[in-house]
Protein backbone atom coordinates (compact mmCIF):
# COMPACT_ATOMS: atom_id res chain seq x y z
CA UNK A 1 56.02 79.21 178.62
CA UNK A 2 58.78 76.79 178.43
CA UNK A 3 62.41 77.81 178.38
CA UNK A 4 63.60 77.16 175.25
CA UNK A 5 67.69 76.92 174.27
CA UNK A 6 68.83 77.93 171.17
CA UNK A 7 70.68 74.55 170.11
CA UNK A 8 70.22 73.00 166.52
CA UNK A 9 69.76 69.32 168.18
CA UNK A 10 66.76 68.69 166.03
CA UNK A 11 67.06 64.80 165.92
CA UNK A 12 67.84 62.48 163.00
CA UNK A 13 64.00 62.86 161.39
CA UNK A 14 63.82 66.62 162.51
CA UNK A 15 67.05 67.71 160.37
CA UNK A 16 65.81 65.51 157.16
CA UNK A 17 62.68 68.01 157.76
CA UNK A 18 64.66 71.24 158.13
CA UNK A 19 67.10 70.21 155.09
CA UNK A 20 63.84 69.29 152.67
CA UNK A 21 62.50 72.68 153.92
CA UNK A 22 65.51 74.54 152.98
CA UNK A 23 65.74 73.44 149.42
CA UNK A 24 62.00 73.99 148.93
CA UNK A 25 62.48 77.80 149.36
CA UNK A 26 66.23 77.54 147.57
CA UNK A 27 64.99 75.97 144.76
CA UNK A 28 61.43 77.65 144.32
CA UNK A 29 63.25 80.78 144.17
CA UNK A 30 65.75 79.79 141.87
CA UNK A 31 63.49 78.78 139.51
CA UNK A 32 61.35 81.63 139.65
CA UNK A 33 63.63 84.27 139.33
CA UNK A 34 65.67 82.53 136.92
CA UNK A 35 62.00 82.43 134.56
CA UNK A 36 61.83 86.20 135.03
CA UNK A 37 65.16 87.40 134.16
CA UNK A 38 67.19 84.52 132.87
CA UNK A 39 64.93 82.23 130.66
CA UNK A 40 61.73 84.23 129.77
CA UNK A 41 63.91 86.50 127.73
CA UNK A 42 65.51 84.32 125.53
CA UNK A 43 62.10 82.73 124.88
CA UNK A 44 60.05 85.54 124.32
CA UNK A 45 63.48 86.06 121.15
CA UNK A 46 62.63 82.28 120.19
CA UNK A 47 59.09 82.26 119.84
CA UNK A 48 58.50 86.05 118.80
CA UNK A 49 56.90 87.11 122.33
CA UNK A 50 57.11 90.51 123.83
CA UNK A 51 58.81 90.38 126.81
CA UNK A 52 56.89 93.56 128.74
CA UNK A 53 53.62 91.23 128.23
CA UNK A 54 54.68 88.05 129.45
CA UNK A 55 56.34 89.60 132.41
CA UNK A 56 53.73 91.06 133.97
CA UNK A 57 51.55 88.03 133.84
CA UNK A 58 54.07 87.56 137.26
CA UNK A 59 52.21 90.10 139.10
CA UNK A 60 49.09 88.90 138.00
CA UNK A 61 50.08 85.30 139.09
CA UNK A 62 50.60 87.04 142.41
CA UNK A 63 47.57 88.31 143.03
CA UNK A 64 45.78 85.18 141.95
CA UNK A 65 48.14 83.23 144.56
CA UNK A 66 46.79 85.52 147.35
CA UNK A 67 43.35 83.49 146.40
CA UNK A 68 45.15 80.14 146.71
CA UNK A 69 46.46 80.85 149.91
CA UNK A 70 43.12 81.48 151.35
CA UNK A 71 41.40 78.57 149.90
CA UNK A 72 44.05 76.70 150.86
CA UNK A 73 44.32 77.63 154.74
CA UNK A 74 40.47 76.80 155.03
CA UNK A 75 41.46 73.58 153.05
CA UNK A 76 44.29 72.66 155.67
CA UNK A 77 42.02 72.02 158.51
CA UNK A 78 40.51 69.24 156.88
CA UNK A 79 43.40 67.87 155.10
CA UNK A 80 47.04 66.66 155.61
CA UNK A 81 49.58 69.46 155.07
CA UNK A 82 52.12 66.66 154.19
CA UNK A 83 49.58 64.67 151.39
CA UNK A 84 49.23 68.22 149.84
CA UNK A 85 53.05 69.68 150.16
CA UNK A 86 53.59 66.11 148.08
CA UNK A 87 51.14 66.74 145.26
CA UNK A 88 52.28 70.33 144.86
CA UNK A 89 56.12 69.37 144.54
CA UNK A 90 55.75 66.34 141.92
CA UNK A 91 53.21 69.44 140.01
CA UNK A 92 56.05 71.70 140.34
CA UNK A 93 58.53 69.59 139.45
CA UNK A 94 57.06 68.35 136.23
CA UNK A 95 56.03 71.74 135.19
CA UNK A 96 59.66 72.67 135.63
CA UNK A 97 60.76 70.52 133.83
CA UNK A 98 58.07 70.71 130.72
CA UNK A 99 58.70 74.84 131.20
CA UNK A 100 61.86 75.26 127.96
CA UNK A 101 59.97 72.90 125.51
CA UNK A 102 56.57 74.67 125.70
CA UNK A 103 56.11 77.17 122.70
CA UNK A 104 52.35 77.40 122.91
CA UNK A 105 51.78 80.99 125.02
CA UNK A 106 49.03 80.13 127.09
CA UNK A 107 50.58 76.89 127.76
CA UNK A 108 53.96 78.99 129.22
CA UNK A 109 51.64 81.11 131.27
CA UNK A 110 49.92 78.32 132.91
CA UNK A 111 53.24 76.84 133.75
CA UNK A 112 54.55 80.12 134.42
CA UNK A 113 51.66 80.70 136.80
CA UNK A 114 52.13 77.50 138.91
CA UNK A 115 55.83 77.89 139.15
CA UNK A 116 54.28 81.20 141.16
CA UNK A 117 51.57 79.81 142.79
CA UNK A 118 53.57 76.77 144.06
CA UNK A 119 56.17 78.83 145.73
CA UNK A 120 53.93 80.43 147.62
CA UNK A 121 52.16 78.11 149.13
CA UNK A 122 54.11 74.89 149.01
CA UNK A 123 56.99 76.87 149.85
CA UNK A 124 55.60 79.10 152.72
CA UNK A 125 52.46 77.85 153.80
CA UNK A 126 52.61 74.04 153.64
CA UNK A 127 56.28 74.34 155.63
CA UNK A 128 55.00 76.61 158.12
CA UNK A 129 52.30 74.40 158.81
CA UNK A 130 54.85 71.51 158.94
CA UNK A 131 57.66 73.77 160.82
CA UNK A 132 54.55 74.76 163.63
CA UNK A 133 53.71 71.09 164.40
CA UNK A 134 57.62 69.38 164.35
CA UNK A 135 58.93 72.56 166.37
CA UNK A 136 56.35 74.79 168.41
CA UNK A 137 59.52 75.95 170.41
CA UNK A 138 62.29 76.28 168.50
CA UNK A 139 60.05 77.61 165.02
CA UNK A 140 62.38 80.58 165.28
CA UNK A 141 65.92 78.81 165.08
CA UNK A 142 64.21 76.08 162.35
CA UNK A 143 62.75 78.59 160.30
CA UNK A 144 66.07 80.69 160.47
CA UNK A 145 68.09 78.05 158.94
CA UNK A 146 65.17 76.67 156.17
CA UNK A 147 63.84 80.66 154.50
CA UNK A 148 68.17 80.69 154.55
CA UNK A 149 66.93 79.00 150.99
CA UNK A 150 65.58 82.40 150.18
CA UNK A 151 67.99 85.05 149.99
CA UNK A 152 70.49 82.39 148.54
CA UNK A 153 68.16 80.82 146.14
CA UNK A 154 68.16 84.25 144.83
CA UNK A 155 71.92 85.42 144.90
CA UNK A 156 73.57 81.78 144.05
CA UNK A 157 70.56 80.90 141.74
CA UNK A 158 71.69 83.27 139.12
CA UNK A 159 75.27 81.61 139.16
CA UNK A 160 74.35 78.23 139.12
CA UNK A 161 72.20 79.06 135.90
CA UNK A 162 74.61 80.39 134.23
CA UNK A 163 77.26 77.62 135.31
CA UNK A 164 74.75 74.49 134.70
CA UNK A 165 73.22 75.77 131.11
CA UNK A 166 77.02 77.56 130.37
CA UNK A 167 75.95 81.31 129.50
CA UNK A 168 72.33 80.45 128.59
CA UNK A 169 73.38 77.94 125.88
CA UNK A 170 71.87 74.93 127.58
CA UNK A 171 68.70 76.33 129.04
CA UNK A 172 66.46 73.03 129.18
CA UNK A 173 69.25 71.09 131.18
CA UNK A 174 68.61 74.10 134.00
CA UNK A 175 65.45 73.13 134.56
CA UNK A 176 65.72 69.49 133.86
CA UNK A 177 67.72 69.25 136.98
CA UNK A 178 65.66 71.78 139.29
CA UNK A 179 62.51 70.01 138.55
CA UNK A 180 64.25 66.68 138.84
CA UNK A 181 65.61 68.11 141.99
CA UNK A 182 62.13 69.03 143.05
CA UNK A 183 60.44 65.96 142.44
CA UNK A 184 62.89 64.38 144.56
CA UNK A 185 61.52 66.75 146.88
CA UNK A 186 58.15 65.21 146.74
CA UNK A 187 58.95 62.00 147.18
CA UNK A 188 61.06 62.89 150.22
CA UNK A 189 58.46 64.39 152.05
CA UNK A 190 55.71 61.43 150.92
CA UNK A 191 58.10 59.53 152.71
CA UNK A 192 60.05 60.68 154.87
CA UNK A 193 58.29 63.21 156.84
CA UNK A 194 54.83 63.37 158.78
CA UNK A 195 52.00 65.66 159.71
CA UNK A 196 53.09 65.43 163.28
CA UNK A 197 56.76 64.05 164.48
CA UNK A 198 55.05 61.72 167.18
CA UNK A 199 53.73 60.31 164.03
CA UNK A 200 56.83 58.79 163.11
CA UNK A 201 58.54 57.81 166.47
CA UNK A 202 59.56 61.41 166.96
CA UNK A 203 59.04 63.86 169.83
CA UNK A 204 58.00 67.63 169.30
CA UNK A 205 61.22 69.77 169.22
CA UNK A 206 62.83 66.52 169.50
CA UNK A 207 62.10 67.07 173.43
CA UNK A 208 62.45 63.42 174.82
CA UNK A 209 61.14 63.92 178.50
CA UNK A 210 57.93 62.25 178.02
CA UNK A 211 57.57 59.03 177.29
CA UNK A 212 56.49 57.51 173.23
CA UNK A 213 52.99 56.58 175.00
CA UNK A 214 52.29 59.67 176.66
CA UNK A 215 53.44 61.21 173.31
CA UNK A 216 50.70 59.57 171.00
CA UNK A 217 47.94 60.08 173.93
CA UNK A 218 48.34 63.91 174.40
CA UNK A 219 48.62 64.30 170.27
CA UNK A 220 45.23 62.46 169.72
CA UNK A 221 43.31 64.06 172.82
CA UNK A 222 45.16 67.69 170.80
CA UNK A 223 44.16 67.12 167.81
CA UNK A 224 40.76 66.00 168.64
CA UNK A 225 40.58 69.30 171.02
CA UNK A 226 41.93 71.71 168.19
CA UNK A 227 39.18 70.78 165.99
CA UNK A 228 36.68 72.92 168.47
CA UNK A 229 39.25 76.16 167.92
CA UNK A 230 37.62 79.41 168.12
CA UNK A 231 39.92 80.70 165.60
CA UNK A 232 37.58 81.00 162.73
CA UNK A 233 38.29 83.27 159.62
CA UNK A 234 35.74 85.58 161.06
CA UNK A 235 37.02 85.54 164.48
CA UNK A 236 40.52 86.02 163.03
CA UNK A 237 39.45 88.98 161.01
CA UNK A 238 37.28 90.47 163.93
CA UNK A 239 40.32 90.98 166.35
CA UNK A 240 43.23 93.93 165.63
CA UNK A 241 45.96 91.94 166.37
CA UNK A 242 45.24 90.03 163.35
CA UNK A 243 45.43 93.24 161.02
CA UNK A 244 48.34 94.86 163.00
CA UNK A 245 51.09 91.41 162.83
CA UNK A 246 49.38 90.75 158.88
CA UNK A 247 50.17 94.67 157.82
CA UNK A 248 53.51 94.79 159.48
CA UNK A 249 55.15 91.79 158.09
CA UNK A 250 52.93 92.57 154.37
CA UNK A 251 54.65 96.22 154.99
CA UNK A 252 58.26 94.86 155.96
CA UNK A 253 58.53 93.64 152.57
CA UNK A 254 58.25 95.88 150.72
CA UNK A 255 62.13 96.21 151.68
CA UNK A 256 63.14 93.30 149.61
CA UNK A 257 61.68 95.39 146.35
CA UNK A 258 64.89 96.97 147.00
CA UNK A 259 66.77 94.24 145.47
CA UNK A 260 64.81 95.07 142.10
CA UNK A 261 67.07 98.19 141.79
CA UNK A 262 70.09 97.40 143.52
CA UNK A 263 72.31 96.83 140.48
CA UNK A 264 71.48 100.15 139.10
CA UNK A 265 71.19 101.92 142.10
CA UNK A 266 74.81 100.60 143.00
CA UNK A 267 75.90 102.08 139.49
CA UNK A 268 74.19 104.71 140.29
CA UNK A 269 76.41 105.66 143.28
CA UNK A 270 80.07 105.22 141.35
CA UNK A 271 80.51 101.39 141.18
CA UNK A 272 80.82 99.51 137.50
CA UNK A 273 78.96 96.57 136.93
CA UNK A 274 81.89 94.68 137.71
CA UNK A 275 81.62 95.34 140.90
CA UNK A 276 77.57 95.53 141.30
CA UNK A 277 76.89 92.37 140.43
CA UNK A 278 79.21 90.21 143.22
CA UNK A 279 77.67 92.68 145.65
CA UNK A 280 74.19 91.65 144.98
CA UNK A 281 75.58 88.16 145.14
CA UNK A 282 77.19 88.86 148.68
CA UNK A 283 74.32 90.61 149.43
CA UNK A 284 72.06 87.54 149.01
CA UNK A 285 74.62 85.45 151.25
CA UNK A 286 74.12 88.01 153.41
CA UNK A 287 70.88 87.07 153.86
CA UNK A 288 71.39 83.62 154.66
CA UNK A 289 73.64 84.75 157.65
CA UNK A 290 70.71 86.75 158.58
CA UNK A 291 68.45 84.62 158.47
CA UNK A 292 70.23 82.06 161.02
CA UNK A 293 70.78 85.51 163.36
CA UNK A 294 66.70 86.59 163.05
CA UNK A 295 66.14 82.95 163.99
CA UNK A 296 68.60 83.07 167.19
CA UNK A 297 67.34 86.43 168.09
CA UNK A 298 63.29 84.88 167.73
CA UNK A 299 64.25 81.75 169.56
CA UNK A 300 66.13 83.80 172.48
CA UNK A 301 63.75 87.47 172.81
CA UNK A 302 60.57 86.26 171.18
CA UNK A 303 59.30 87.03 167.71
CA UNK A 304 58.11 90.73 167.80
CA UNK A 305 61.73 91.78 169.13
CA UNK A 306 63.02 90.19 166.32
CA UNK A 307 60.71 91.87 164.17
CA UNK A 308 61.11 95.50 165.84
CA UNK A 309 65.02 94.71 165.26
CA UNK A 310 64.33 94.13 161.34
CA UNK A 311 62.29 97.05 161.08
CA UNK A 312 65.09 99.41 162.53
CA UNK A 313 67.70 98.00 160.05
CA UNK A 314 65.38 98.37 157.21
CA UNK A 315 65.08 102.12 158.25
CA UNK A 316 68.79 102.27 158.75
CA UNK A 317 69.62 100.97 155.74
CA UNK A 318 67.12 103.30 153.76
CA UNK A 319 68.94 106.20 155.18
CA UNK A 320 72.04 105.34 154.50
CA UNK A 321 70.65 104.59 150.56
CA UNK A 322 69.25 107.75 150.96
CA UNK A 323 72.48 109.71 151.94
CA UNK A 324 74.76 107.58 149.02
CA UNK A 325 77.56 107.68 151.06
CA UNK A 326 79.79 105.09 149.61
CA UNK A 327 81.00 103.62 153.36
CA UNK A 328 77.40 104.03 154.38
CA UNK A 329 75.80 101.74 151.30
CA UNK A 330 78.56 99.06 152.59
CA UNK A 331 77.00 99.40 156.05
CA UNK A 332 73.65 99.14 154.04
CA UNK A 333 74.63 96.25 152.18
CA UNK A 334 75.01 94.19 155.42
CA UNK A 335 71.44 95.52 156.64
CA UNK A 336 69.81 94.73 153.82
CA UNK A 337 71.33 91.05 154.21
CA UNK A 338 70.04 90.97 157.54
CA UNK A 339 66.15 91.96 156.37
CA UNK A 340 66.36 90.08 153.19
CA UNK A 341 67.23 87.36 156.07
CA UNK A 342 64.27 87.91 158.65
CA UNK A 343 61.55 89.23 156.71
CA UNK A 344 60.34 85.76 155.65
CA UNK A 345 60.64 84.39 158.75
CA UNK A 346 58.45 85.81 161.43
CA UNK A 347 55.10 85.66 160.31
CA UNK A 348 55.11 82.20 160.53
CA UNK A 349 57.23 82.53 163.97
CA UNK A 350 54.60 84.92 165.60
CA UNK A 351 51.55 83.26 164.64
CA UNK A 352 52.97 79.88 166.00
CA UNK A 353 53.96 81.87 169.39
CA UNK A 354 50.60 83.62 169.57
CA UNK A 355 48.10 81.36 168.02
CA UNK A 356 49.57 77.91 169.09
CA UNK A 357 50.63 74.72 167.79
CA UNK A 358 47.32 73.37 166.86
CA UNK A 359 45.41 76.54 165.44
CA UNK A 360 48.49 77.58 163.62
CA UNK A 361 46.75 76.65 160.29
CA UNK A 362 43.52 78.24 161.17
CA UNK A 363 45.36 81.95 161.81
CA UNK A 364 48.59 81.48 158.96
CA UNK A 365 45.50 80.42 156.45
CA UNK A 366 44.12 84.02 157.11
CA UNK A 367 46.94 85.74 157.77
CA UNK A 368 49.41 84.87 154.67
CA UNK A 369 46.74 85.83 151.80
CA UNK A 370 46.93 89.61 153.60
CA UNK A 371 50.52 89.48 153.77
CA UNK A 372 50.87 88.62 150.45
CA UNK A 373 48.75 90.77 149.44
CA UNK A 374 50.57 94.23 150.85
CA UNK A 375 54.39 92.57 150.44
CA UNK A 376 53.52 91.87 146.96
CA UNK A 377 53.42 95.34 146.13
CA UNK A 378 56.90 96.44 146.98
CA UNK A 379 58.70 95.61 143.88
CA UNK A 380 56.26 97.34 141.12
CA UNK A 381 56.32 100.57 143.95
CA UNK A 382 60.28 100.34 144.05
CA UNK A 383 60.66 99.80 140.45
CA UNK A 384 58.25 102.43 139.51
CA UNK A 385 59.15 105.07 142.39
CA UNK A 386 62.84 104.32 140.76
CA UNK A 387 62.31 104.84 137.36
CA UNK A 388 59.57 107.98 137.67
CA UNK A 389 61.87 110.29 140.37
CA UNK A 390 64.98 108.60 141.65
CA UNK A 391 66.55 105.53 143.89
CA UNK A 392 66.74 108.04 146.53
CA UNK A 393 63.30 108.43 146.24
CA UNK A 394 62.18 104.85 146.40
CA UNK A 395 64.11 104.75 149.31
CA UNK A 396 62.33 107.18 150.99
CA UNK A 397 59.57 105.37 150.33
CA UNK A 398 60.61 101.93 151.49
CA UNK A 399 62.63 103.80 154.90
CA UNK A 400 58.53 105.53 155.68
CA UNK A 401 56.75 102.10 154.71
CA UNK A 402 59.41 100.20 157.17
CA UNK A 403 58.56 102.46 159.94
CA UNK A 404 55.43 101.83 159.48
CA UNK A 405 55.77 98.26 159.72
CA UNK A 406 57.39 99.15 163.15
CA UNK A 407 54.33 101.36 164.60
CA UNK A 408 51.96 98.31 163.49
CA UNK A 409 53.61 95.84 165.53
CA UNK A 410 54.74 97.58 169.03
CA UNK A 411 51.21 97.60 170.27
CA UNK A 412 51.30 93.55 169.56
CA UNK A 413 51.02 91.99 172.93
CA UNK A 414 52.10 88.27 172.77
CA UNK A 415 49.73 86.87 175.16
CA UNK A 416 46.64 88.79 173.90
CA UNK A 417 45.33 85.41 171.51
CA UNK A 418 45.39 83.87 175.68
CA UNK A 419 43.31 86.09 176.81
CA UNK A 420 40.40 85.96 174.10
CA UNK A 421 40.54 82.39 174.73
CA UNK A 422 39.80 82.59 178.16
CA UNK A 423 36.89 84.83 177.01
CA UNK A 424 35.56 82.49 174.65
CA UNK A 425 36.13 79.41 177.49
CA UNK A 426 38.37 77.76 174.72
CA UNK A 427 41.50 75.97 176.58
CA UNK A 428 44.32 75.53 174.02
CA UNK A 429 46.02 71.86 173.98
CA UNK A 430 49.36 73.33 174.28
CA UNK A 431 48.65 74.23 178.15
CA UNK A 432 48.12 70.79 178.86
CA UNK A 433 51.34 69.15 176.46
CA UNK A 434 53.92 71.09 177.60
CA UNK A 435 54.66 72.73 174.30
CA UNK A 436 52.84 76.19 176.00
């Protein structure tokens, strides 16, 4: 494998791509978690909803959006990631938008449910499919600085609501602007970004040592090559590698259901409100930071160090929760910045290290619904583990479930996708492009 540095020179065309990547996930989550806990109240008092009801239809969204993924993965080897990442934005965007005027329920939910849906896999999948072919490299520094959007879509989300609609008085013009923002979006990546950056004059990793011509041969003899990948949903689901990196990235995040309780657990410990609420807000800046540092540490030691290093701070930090002393929740704090940070950046990283350029989509399509699927689960078992015994307890909880996530992936061996391969007589493209 190719030595690869751990400078930000992405190229002109490569940073308009990481910038329209990191205000996908900044603004998806805004919106979202603005719905939840921001909006959807003062709706459900408007309209004469109950609150507890239309809530959980979020957790029912998320299951359903476990189904999405996988249709769409199987969908993505026939069709252009960037056609469909710019019919899910303008959908967003206009449901956004349309979300504060809607009274009729089932008309909300809908709304409400592709808000959800769209996240998910515009968001994750459709950029990680975009973020595998622009950067096969340097994934790990790119997709520290775009899931940044994450942690501080959450954290500076909740301030910017409250600044744009001034205490909740001018809800519509919140989401006015987010969806406009959004459909912006859209229209940036119809036109400004490709499936492939040698589609638009642009060299993978923005690696000029080849020449344009060579550039456009080796992509069409790829692509042509990657259609005959052995990496079927079958074969995907027949190897354990698959089920060991899909469990311990579903089971690292289960962490971030610790940011469901923070306030009150923070209260809990002998700090007001006053003070709880700009650490959650540090917190989530926090998590920016960390995700830049997962990203340097992926690009530098490989993906699975990376993720063994985020599973020890999530264990660290639990016991620390666990002990409530007050210097040792500061020390937490900063952990849980640095998880919050990683843990939505290395499943995309370690299936484009493993799997390859060109059967990326084949193994993330199969890979993300099962992540999902486990990860989605950590805030209803915090919340409820929380409420039923005690925040120690839920951190108990979330400190075994993170060391589980570590046992899953130490067996990983990088190279082990190369060697079925070889057994299969399949030949990736990447050996022969230089991006291997």
């Amino acid at each position: 494998m190719a030595k690869t540095d751990a400078k930000s020179n992405f190229g002109v065309r490569g940073w308009i791509f990481v910038i329209y990547s990191f205000l996908t996930f900044f603004f998806t989550t805004a919106t979202s978690d603005s719905i939840s806990n921001l909006a959807l109240p003062a709706l459900c008092e408007k309209y004469g909803w109950v609150y507890e009801n239309m809530v959980s239809w979020k957790s029912v969204w998320g299951w359903i959006t476990v189904i999405f993924l996988a249709a769409c993965g199987q969908l993505l080897r026939k069709i252009s990631p960037k056609k469909t990442a710019t019919v899910l934005a303008l959908i967003y965007g206009v449901g956004a938008i349309l979300l504060p005027h809607v009274s009729a329920k089932a008309i909300f939910i809908l709304i409400y449910g592709i808000t959800g849906i769209g996240a998910t896999v515009w968001g994750q999948q459709l950029n990680g499919a975009l973020t595998s072919n622009w950067f096969p490299r340097k994934k790990g520094l790119v997709i520290g600085w775009t899931t940044a959007g994450f942690p501080l879509g959450s954290g500076l989300g909740v301030l910017l609501y409250n600044l744009i609609s001034r205490g909740g008085q001018n809800m519509p013009l919140v989401y006015h602007i987010y969806g406009g923002i959004i459909v912006i979006l859209g229209l940036v990546v119809a036109f400004c970004i490709t499936d492939y950056p040698e589609q638009c004059g642009c060299f993978p990793d923005n690696d000029k040592n080849m020449t344009r011509e060579q550039a456009d041969a080796i992509l069409a003899q790829a692509i042509e090559a990657s259609k005959k990948s052995i990496w079927t949903p079958k074969k995907m689901l027949s190897i354990k590698e698959s089920w060991f990196i899909a469990i311990s990235n579903g089971l690292s995040l289960f962490f971030c259901g610790t940011m469901s309780v923070l306030i009150p657990r923070l209260m809990a410990a002998g700090f007001s409100m006053q003070q709880a609420i700009p650490i959650m807000t540090v917190t989530a800046v926090l998590g920016g930071v960390g995700s830049y540092v997962m990203g340097l540490i992926d690009t530098k030691w490989g993906p699975k160090n990376a993720m063994i290093f985020m599973d020890i701070l999530a264990i660290v930090a639990s016991i620390l929760n666990i002990i409530s002393w007050r210097p040792g929740i500061y020390i937490a704090i900063v952990f849980t910045g640095m998880v919050l940070g990683g843990s939505a950046n290395l499943l995309m990283s370690l299936i484009t290290s493993m799997w390859g350029r060109y059967s990326f989509i084949n193994a993330h399509g199969v890979l993300l619904p099962i992540n999902q699927l486990l990860g989605s689960a950590g805030t209803i078992t915090v919340a409820q583990v929380a409420a039923r015994y005690s925040y120690s307890g839920a951190y108990i909880v979330v400190g075994i479930v993170s060391l589980l996530s570590l046992l899953f992936i130490l067996p990983v061996k990088e190279d082990s996708i190369l060697k079925y391969e070889k057994e299969a007589g399949y030949e990736r493209p990447e050996l022969h492009d230089g991006l291997e």
